[in-house]
PDB file of N, CA and C in Angstrom:
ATOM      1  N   UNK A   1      16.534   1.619  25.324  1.00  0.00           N
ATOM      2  CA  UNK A   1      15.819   0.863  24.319  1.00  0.00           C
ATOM      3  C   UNK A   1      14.329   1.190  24.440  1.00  0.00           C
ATOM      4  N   UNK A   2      13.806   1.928  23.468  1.00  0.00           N
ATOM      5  CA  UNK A   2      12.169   1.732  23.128  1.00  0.00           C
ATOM      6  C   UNK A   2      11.511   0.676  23.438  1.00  0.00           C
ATOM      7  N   UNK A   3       9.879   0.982  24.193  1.00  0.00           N
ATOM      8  CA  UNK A   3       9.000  -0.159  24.645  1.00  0.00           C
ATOM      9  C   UNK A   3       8.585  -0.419  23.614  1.00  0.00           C
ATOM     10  N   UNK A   4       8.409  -2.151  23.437  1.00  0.00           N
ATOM     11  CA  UNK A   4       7.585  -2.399  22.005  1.00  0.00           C
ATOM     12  C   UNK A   4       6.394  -3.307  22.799  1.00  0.00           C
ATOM     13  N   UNK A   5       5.271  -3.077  22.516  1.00  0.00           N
ATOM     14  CA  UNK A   5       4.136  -3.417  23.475  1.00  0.00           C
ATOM     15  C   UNK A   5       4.394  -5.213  22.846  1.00  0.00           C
ATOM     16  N   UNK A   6       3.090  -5.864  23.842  1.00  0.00           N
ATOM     17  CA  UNK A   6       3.417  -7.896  23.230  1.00  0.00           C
ATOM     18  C   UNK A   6       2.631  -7.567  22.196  1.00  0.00           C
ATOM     19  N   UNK A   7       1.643  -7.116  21.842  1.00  0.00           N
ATOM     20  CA  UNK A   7       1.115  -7.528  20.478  1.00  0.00           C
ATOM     21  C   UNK A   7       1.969  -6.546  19.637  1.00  0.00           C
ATOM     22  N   UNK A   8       2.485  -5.620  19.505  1.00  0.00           N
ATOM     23  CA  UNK A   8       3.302  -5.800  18.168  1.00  0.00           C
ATOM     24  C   UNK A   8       4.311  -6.902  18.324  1.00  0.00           C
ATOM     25  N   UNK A   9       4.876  -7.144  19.064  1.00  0.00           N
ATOM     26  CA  UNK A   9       6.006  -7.970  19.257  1.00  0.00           C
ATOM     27  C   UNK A   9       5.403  -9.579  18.359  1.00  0.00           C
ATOM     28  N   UNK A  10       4.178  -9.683  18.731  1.00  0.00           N
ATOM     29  CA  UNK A  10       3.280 -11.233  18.287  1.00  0.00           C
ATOM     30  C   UNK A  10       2.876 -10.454  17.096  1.00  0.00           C
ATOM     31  N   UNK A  11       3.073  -9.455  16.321  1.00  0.00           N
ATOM     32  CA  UNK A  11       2.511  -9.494  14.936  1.00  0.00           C
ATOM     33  C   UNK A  11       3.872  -9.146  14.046  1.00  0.00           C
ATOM     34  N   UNK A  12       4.966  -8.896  15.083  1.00  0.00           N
ATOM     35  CA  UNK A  12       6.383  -9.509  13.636  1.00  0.00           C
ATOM     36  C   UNK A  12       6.716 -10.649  13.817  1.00  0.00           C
ATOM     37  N   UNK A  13       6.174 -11.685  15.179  1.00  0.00           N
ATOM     38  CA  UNK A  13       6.377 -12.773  15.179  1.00  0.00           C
ATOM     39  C   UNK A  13       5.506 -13.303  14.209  1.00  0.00           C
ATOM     40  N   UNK A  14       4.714 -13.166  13.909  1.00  0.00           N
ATOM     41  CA  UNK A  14       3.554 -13.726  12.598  1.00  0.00           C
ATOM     42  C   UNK A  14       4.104 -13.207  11.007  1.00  0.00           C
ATOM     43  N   UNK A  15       4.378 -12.200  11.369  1.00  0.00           N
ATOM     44  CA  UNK A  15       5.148 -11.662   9.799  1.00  0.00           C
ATOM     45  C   UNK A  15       6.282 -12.276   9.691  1.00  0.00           C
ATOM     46  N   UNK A  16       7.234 -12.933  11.019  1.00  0.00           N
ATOM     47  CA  UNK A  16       8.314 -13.343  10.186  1.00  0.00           C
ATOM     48  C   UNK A  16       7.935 -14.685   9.872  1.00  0.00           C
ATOM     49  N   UNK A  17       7.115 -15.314  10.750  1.00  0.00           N
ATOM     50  CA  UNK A  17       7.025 -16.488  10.516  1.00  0.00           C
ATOM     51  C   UNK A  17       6.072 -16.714   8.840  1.00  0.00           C
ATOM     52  N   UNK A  18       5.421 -15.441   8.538  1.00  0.00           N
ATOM     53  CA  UNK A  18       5.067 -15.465   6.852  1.00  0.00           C
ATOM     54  C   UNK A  18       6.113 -15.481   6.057  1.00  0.00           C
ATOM     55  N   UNK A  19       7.251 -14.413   6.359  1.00  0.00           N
ATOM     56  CA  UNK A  19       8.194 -13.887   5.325  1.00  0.00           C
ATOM     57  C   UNK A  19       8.910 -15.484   5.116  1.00  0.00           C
ATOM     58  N   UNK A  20       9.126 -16.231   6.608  1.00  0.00           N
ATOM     59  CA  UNK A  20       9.960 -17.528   6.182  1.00  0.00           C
ATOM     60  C   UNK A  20       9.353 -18.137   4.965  1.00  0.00           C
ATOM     61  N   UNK A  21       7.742 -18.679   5.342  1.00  0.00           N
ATOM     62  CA  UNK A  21       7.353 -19.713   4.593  1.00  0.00           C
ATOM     63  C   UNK A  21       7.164 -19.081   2.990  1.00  0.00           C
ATOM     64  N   UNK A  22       7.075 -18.138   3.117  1.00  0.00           N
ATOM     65  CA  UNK A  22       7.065 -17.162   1.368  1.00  0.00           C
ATOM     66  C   UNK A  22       8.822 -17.201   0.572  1.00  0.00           C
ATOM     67  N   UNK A  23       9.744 -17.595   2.183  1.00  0.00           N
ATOM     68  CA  UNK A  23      11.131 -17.302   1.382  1.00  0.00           C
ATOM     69  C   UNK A  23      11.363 -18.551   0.798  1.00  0.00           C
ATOM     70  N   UNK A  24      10.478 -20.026   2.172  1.00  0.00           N
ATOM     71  CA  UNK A  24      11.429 -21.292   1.321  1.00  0.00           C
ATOM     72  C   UNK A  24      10.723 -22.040   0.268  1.00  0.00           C
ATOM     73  N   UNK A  25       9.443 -20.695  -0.071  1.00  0.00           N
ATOM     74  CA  UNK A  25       8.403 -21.523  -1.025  1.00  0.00           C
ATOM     75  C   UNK A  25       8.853 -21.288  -2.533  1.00  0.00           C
ATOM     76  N   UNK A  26       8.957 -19.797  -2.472  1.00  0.00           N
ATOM     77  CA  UNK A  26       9.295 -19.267  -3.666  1.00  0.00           C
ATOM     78  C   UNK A  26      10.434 -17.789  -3.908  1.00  0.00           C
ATOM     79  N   UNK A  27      10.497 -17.703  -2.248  1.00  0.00           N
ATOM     80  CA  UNK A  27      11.861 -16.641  -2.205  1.00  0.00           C
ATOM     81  C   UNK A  27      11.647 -15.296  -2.413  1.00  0.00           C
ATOM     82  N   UNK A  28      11.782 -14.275  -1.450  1.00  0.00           N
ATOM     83  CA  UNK A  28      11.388 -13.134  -1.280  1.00  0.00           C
ATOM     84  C   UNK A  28      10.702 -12.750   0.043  1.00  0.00           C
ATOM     85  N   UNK A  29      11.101 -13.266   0.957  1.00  0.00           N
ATOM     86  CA  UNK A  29      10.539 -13.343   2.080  1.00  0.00           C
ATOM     87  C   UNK A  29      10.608 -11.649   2.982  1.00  0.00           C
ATOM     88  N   UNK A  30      11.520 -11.153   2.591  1.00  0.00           N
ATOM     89  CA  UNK A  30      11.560  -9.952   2.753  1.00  0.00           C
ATOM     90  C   UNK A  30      11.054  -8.846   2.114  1.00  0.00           C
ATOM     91  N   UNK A  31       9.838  -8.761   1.223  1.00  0.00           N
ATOM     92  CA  UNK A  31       9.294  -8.105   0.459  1.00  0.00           C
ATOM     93  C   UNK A  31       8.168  -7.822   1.394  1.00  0.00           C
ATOM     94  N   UNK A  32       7.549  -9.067   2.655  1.00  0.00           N
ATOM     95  CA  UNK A  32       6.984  -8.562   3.714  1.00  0.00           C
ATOM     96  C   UNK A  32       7.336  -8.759   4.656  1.00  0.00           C
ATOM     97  N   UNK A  33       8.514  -8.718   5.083  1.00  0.00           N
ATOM     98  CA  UNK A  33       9.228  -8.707   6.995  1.00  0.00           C
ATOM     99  C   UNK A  33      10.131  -6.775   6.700  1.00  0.00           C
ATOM    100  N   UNK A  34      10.524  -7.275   5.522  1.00  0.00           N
ATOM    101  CA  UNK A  34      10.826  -5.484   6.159  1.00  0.00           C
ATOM    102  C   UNK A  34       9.775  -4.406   6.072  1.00  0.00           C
ATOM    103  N   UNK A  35       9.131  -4.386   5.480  1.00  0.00           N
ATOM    104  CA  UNK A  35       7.897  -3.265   5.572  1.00  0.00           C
ATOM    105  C   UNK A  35       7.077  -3.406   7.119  1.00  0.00           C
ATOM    106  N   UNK A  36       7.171  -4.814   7.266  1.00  0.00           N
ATOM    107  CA  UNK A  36       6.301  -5.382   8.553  1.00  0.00           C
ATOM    108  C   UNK A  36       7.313  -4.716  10.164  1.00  0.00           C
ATOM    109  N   UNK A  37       8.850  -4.877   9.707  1.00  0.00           N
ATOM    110  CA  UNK A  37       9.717  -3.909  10.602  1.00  0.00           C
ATOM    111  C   UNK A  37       9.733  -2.375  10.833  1.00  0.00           C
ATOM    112  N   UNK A  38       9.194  -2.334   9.561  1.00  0.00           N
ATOM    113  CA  UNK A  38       9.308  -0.664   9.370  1.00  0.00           C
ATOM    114  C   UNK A  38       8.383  -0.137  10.051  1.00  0.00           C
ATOM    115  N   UNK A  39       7.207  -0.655   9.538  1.00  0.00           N
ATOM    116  CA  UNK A  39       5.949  -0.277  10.531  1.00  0.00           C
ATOM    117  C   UNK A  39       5.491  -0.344  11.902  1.00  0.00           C
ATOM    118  N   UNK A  40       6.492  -1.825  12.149  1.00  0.00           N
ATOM    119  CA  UNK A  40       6.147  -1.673  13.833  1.00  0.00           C
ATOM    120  C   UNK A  40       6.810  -1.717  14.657  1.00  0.00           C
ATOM    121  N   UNK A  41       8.410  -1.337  14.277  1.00  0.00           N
ATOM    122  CA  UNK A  41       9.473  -1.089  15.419  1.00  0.00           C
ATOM    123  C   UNK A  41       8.959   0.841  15.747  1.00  0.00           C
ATOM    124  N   UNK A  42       9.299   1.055  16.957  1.00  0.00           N
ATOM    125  CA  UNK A  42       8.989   2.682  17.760  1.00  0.00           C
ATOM    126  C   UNK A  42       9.398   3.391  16.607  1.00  0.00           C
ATOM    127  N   UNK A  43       8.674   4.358  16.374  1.00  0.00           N
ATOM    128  CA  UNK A  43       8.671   5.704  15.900  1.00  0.00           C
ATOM    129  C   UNK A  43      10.190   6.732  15.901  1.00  0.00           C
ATOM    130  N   UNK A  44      10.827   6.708  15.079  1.00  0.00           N
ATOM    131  CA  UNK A  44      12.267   7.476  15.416  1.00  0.00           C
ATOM    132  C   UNK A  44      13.461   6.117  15.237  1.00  0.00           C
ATOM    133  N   UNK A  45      13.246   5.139  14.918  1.00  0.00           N
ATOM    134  CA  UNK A  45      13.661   4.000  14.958  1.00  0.00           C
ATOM    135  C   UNK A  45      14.488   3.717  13.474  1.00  0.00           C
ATOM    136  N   UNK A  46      15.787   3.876  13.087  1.00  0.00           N
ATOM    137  CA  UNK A  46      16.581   4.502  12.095  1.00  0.00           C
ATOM    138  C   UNK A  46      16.473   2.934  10.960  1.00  0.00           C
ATOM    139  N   UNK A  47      16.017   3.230   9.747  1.00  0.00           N
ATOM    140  CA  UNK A  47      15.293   2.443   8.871  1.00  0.00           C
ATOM    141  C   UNK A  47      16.994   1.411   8.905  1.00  0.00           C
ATOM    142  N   UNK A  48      17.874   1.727   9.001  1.00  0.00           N
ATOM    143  CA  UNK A  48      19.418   0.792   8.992  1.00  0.00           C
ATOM    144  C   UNK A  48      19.044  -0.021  10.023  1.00  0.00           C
ATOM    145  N   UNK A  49      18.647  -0.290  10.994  1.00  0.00           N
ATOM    146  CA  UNK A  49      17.875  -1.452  12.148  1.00  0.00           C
ATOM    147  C   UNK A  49      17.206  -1.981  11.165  1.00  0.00           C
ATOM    148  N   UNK A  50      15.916  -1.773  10.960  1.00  0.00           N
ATOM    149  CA  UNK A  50      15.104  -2.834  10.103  1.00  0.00           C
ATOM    150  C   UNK A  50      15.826  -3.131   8.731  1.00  0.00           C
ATOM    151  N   UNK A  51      16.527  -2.739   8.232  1.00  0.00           N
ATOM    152  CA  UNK A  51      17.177  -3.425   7.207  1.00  0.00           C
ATOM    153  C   UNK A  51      18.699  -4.557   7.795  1.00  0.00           C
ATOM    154  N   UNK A  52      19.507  -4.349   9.052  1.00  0.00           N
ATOM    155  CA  UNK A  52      20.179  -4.618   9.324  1.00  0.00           C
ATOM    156  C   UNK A  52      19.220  -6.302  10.306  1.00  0.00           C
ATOM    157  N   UNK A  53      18.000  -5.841  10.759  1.00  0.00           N
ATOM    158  CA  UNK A  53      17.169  -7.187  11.389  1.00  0.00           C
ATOM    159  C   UNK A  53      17.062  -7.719  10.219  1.00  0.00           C
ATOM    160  N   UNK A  54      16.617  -7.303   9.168  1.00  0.00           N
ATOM    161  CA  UNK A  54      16.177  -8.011   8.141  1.00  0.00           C
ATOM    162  C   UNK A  54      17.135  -9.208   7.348  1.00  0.00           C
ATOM    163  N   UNK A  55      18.082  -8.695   7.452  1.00  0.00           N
ATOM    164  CA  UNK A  55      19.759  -8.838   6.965  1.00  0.00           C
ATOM    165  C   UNK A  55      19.845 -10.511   7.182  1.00  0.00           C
ATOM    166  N   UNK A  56      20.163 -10.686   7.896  1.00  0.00           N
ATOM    167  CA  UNK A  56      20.715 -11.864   8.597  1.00  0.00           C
ATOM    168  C   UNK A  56      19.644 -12.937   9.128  1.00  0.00           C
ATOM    169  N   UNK A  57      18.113 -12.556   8.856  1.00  0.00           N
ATOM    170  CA  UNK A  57      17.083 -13.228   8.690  1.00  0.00           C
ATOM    171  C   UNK A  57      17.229 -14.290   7.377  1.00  0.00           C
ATOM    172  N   UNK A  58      17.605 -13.171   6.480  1.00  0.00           N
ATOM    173  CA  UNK A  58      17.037 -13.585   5.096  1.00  0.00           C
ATOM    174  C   UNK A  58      18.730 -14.672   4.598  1.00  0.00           C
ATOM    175  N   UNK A  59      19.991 -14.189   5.359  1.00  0.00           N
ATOM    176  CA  UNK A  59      20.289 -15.065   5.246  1.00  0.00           C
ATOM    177  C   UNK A  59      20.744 -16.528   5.799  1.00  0.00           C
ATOM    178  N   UNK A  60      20.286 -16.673   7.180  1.00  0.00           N
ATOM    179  CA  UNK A  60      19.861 -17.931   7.660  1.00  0.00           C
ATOM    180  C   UNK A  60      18.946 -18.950   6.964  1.00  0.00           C
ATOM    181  N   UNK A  61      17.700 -17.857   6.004  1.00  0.00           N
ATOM    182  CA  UNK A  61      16.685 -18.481   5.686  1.00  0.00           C
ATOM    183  C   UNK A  61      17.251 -19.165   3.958  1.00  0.00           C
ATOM    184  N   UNK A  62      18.264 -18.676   3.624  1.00  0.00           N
ATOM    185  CA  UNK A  62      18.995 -19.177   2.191  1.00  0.00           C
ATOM    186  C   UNK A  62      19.461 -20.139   2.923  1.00  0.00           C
ATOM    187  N   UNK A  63      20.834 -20.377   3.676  1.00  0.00           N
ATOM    188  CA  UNK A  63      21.542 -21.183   3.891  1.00  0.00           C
ATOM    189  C   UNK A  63      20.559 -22.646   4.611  1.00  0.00           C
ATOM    190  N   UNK A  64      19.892 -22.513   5.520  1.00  0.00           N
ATOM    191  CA  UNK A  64      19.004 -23.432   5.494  1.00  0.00           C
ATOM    192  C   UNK A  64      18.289 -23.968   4.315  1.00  0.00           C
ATOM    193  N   UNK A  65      17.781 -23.172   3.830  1.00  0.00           N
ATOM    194  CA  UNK A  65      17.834 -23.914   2.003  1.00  0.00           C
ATOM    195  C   UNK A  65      17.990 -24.827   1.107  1.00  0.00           C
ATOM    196  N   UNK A  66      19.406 -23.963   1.212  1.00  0.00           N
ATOM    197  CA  UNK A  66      20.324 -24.258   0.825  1.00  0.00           C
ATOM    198  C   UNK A  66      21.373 -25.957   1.215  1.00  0.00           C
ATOM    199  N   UNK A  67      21.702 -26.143   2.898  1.00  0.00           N
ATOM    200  CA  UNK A  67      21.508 -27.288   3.170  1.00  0.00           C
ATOM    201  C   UNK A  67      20.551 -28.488   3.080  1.00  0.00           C
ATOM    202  N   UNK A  68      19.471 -28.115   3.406  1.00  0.00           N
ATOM    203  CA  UNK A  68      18.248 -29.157   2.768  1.00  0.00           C
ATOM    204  C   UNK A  68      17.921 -29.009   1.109  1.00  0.00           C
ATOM    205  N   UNK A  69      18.353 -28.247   0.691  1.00  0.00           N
ATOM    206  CA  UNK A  69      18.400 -28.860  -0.917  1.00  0.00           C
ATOM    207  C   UNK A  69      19.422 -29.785  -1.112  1.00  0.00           C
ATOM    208  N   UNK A  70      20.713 -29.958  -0.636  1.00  0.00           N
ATOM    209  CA  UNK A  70      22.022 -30.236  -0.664  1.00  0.00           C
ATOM    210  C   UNK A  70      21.853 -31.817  -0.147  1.00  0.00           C
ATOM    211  N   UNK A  71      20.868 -31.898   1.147  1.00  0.00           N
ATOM    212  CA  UNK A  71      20.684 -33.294   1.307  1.00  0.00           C
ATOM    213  C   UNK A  71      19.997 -33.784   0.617  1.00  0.00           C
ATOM    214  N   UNK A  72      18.812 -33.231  -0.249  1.00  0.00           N
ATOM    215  CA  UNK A  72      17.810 -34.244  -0.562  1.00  0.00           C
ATOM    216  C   UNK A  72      18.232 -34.608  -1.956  1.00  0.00           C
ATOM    217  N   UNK A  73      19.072 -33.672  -2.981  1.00  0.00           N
ATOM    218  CA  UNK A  73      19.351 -33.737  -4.115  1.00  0.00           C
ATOM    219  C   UNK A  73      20.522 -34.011  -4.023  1.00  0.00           C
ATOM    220  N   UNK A  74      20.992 -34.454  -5.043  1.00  0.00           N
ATOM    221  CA  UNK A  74      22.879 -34.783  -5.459  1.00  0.00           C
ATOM    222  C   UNK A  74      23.399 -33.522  -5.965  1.00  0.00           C
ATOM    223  N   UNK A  75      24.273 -33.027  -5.104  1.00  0.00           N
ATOM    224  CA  UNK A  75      24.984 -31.631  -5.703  1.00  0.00           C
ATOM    225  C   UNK A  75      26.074 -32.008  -6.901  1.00  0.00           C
TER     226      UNK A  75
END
């Protein structure tokens, strides 16, 4: 496994923590966590990883949503 130094590591922790609040504001949260993957996972690092991290981000971040819409409104 490739070294990923702490500050990139603390600047996709800041990008994801953007991409969340952009996904449960208005949705699209991945328009900047995958570019933000692309750019700062190691060099040689096969773009199917950052789309496959990205993956299962974006849908935790629906289904959470998705449950708190479900409580606060009448389905």
């Amino acid at each position: 496994m490739p070294d990923i130094s702490l500050t990139t590591v603390v600047l996709l922790c800041l990008a994801a923590l953007a991409a969340g609040w952009i996904d449960a504001v208005v949705g699209g949260g991945g328009l900047l966590l995958l570019p933000a993957l692309l750019l700062g996972l190691p060099a040689g690092t096969p773009a199917a990883h950052a789309l496959g991290t990205n993956k299962p981000v974006a849908i935790e971040g629906t289904t959470d949503a998705a449950v708190t819409y479900a409580r606060k409104a009448p389905v």
